[in-house]
N, C-alpha and C. Protein backbone atom coordinates (compact mmCIF):
# COMPACT_ATOMS: atom_id res chain seq x y z
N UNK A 1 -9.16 88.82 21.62
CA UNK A 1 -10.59 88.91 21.77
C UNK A 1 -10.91 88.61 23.23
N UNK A 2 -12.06 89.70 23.85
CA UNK A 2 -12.32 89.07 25.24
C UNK A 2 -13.57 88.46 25.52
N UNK A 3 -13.77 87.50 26.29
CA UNK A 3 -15.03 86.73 26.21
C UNK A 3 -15.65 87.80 27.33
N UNK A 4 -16.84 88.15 26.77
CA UNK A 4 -17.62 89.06 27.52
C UNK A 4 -19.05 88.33 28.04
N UNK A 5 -19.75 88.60 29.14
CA UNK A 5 -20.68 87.89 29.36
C UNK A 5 -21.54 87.49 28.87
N UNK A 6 -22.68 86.45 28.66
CA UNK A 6 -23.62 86.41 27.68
C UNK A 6 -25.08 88.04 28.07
N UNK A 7 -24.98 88.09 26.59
CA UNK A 7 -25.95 89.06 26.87
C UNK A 7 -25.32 90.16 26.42
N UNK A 8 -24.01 90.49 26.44
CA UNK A 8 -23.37 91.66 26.05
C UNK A 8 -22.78 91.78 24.33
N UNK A 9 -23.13 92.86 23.75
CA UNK A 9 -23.17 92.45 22.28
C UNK A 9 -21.24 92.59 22.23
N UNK A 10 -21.36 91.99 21.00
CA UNK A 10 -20.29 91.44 20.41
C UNK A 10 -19.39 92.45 19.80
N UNK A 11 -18.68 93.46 19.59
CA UNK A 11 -18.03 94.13 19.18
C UNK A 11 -17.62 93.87 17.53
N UNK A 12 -17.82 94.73 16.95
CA UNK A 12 -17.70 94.51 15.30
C UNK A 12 -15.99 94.11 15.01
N UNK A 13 -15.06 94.85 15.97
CA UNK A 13 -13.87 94.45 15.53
C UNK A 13 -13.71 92.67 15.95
N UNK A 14 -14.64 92.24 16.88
CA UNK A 14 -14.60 90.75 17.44
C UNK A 14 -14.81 89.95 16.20
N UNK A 15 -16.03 90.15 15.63
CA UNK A 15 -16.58 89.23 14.64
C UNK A 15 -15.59 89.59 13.77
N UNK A 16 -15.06 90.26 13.42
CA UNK A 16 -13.60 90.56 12.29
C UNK A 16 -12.47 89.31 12.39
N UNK A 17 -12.55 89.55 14.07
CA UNK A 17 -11.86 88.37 14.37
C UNK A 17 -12.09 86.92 14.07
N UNK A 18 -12.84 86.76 14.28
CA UNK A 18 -14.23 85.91 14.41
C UNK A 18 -13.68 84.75 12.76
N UNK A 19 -14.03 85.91 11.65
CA UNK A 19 -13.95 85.81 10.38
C UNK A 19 -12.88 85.46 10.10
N UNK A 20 -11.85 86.27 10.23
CA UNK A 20 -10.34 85.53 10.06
C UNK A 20 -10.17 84.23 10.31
N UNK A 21 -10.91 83.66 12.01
CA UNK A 21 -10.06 82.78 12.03
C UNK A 21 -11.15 81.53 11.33
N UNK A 22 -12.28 81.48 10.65
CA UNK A 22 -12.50 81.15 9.90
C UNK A 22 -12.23 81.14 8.85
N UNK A 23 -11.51 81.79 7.85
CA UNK A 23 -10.75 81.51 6.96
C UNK A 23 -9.62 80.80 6.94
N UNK A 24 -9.11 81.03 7.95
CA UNK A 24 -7.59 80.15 8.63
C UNK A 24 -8.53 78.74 8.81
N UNK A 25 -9.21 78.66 9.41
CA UNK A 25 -9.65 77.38 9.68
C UNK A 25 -9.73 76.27 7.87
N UNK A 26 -10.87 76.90 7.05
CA UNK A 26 -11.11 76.76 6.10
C UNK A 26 -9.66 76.06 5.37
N UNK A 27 -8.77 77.29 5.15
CA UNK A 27 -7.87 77.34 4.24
C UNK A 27 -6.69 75.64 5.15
N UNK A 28 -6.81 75.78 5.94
CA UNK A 28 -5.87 74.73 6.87
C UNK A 28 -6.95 73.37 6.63
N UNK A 29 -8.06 73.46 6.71
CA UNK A 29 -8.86 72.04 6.33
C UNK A 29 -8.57 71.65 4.96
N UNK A 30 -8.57 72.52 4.30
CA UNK A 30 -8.09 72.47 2.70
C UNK A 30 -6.79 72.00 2.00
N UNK A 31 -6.08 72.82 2.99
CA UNK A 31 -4.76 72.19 2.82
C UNK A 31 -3.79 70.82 3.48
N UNK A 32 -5.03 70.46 4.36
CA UNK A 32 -4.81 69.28 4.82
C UNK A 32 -3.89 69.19 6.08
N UNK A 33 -3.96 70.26 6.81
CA UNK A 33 -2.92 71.10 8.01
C UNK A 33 -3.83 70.72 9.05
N UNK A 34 -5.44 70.45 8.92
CA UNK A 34 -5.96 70.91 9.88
C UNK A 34 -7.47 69.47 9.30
N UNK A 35 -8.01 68.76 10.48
CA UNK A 35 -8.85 67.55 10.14
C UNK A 35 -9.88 68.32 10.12
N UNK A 36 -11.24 67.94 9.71
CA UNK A 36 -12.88 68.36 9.83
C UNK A 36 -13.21 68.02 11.73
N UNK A 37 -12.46 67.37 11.98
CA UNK A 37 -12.82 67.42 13.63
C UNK A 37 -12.34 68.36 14.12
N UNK A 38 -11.11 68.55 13.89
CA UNK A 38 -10.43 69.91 14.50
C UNK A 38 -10.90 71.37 14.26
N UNK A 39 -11.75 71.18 13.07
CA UNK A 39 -12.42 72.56 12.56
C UNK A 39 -13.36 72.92 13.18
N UNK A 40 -13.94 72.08 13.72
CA UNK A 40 -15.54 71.90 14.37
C UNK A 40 -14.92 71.99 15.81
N UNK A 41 -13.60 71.62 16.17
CA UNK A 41 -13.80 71.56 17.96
C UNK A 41 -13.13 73.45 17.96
N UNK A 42 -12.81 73.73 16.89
CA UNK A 42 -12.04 75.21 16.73
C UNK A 42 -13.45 76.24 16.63
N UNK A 43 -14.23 76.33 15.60
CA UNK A 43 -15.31 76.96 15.30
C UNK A 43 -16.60 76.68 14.88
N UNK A 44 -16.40 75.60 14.09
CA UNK A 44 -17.93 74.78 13.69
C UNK A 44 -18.42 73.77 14.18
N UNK A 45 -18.94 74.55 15.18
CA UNK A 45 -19.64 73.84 16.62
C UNK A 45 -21.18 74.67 16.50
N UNK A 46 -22.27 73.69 17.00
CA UNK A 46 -23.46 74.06 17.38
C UNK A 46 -23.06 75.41 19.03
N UNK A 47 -22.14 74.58 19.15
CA UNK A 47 -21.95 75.52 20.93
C UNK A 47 -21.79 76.89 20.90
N UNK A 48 -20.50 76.93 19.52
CA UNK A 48 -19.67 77.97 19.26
C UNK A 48 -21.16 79.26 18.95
N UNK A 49 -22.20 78.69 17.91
CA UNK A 49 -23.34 79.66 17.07
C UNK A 49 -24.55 79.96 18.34
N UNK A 50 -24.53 79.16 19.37
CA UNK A 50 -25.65 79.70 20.65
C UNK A 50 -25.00 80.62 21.17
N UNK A 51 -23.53 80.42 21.69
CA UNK A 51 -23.10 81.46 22.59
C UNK A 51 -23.07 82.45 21.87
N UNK A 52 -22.37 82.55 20.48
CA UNK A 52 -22.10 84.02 19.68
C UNK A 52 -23.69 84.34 19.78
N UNK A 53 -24.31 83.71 19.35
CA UNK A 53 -26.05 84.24 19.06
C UNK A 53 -26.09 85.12 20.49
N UNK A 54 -26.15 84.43 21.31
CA UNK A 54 -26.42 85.06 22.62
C UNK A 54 -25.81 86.31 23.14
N UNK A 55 -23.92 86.65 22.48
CA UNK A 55 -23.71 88.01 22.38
C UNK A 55 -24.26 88.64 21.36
N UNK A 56 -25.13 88.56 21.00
CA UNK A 56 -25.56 89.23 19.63
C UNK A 56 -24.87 89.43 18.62
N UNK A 57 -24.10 88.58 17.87
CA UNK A 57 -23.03 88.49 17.16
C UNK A 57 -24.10 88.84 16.05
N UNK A 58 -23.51 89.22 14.67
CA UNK A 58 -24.67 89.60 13.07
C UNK A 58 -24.91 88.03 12.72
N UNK A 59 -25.73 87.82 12.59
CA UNK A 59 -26.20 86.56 11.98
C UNK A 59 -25.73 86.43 10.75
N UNK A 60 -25.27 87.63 10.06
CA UNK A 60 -24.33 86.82 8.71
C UNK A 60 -23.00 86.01 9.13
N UNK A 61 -22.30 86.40 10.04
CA UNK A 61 -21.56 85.83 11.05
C UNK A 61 -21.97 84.12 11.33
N UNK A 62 -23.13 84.26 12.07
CA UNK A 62 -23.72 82.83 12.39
C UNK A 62 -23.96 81.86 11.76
N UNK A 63 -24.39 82.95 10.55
CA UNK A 63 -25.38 81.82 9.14
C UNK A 63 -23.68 81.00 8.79
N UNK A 64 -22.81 81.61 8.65
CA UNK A 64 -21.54 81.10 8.02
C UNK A 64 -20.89 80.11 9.32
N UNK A 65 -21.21 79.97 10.66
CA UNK A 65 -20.79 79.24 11.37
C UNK A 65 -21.63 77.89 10.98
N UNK A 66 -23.03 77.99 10.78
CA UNK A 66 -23.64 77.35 11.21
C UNK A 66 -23.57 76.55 9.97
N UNK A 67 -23.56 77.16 8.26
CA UNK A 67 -22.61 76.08 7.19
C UNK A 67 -22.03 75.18 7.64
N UNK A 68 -20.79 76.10 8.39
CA UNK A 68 -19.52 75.41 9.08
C UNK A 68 -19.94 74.05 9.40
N UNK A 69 -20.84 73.79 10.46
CA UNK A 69 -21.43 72.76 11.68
C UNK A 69 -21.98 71.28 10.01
N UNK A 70 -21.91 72.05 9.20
CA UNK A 70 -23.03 70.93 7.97
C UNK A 70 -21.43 70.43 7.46
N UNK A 71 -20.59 70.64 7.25
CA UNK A 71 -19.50 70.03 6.51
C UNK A 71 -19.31 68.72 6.81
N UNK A 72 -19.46 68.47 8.14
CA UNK A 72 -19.05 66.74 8.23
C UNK A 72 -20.32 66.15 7.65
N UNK A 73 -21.77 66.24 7.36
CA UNK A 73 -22.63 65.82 6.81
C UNK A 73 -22.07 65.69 4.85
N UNK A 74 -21.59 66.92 4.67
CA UNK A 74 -21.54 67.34 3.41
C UNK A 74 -20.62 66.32 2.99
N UNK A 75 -19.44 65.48 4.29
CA UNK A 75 -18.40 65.08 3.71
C UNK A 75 -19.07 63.48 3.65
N UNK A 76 -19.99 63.07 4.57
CA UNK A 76 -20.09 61.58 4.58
C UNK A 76 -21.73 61.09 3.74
N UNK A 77 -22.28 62.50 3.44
CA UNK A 77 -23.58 62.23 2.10
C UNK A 77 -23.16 62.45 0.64
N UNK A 78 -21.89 64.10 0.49
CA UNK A 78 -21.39 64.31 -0.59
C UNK A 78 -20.23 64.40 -0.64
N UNK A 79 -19.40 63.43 -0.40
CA UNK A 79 -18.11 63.86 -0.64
C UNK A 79 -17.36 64.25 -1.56
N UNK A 80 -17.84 64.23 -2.50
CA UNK A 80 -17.63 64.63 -3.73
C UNK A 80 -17.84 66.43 -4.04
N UNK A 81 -18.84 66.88 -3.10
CA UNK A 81 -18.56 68.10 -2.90
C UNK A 81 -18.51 69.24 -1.79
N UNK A 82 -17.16 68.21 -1.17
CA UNK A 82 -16.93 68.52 0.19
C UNK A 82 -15.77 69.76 -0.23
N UNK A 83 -15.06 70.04 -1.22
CA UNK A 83 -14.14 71.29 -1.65
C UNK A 83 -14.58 72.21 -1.84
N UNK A 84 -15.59 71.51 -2.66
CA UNK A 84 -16.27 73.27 -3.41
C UNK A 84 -16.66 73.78 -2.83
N UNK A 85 -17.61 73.05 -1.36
CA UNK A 85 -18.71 73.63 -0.17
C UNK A 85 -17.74 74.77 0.58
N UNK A 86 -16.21 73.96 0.70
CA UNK A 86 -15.48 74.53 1.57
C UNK A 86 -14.67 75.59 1.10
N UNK A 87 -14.96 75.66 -0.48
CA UNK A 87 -14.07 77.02 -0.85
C UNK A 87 -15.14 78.21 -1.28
N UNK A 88 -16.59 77.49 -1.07
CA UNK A 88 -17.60 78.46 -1.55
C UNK A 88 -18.20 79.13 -0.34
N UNK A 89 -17.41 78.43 0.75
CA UNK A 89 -17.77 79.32 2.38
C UNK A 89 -16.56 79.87 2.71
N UNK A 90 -15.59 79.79 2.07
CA UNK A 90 -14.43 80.43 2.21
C UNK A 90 -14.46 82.37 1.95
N UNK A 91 -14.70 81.50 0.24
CA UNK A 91 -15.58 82.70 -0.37
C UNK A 91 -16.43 83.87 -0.33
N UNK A 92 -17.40 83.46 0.88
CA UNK A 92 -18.75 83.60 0.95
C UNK A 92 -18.24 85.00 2.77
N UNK A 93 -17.25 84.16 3.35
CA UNK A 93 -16.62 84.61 4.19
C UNK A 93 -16.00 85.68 4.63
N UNK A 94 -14.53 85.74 3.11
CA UNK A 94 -14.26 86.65 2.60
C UNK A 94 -14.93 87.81 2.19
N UNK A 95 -15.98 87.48 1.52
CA UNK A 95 -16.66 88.86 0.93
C UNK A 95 -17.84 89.54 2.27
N UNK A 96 -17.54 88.64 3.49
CA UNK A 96 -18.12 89.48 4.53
C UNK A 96 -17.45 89.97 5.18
N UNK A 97 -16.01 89.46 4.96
CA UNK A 97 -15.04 90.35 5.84
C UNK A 97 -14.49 92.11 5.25
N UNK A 98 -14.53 91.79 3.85
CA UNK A 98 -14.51 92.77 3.28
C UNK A 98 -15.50 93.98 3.84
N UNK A 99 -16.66 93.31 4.35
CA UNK A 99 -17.59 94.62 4.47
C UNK A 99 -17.52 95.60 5.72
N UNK A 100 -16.53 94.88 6.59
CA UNK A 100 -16.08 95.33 8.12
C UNK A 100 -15.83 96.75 7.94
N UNK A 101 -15.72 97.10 8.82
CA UNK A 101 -14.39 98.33 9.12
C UNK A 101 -12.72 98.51 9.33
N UNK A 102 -12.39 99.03 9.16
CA UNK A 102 -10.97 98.98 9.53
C UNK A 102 -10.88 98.65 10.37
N UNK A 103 -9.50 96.96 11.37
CA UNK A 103 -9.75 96.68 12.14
C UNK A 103 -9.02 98.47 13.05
N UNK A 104 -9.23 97.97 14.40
CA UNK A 104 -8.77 99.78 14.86
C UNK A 104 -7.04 99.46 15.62
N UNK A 105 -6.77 100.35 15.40
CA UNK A 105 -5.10 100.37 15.58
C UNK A 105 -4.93 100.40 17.20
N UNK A 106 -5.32 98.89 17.33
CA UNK A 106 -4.39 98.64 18.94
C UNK A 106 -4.41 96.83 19.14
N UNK A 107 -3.72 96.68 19.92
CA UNK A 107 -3.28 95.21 20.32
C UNK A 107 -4.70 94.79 20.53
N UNK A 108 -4.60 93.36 20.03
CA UNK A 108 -5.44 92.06 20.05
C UNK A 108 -5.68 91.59 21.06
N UNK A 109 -4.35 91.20 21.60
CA UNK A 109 -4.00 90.11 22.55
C UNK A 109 -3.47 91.43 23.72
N UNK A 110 -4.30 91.31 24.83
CA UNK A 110 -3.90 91.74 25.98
C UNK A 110 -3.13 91.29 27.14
N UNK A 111 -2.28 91.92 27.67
CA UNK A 111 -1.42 91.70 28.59
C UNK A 111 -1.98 90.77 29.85
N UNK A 112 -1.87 89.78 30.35
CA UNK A 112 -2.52 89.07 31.42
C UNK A 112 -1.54 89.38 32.80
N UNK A 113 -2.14 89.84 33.63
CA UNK A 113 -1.23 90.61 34.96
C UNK A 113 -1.61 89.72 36.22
């Protein structure tokens, strides 16, 4: 993914990206691979949902970051339903990634020269 200036919209295969690694995130908090701090300094950040906002990222995109940013609340008011929150944004995730496009057939990760 390339960080493009603010102001410049966001590419649909980006937020694809975007999504994945929110599920990775999710699924690694879950499995106990990965802390609620580490999730938040990775993607569920207030910082992370201004800048995407600002490339014009889809706000279904955002709305699911910005869940993200409520989990440490969810964990120290409800902890009791700190799993379900996190497998029902997992969830919720998934069925937006589904709605993408095919990602397009070329490298991710670009060559740095």
């Amino acid at each position: 993914m390339e960080v493009k200036k603010i102001g410049m919209p966001i590419p649909q295969k980006d937020e694809k990206l975007i999504l994945v690694l929110i599920i990775g995130a999710l699924e690694a908090l879950q499995e106990g691979a990965l802390s609620l701090c580490e999730v938040e300094k990775i993607i569920f950040a207030p910082y992370y949902s201004r800048l995407l906002q600002e490339m014009s990222c889809s706000s279904s995109v955002l709305e699911i970051i910005d869940k993200g940013c409520e989990l440490e609340d969810i964990e120290s008011l409800f902890p009791n339903n700190l799993e379900k929150t996190i497998s029902e944004l997992k969830n919720e995730t998934i069925q937006l990634l589904q709605k993408y496009p095919e990602y397009p057939k070329k490298n991710w990760i670009k060559t740095i020269e």
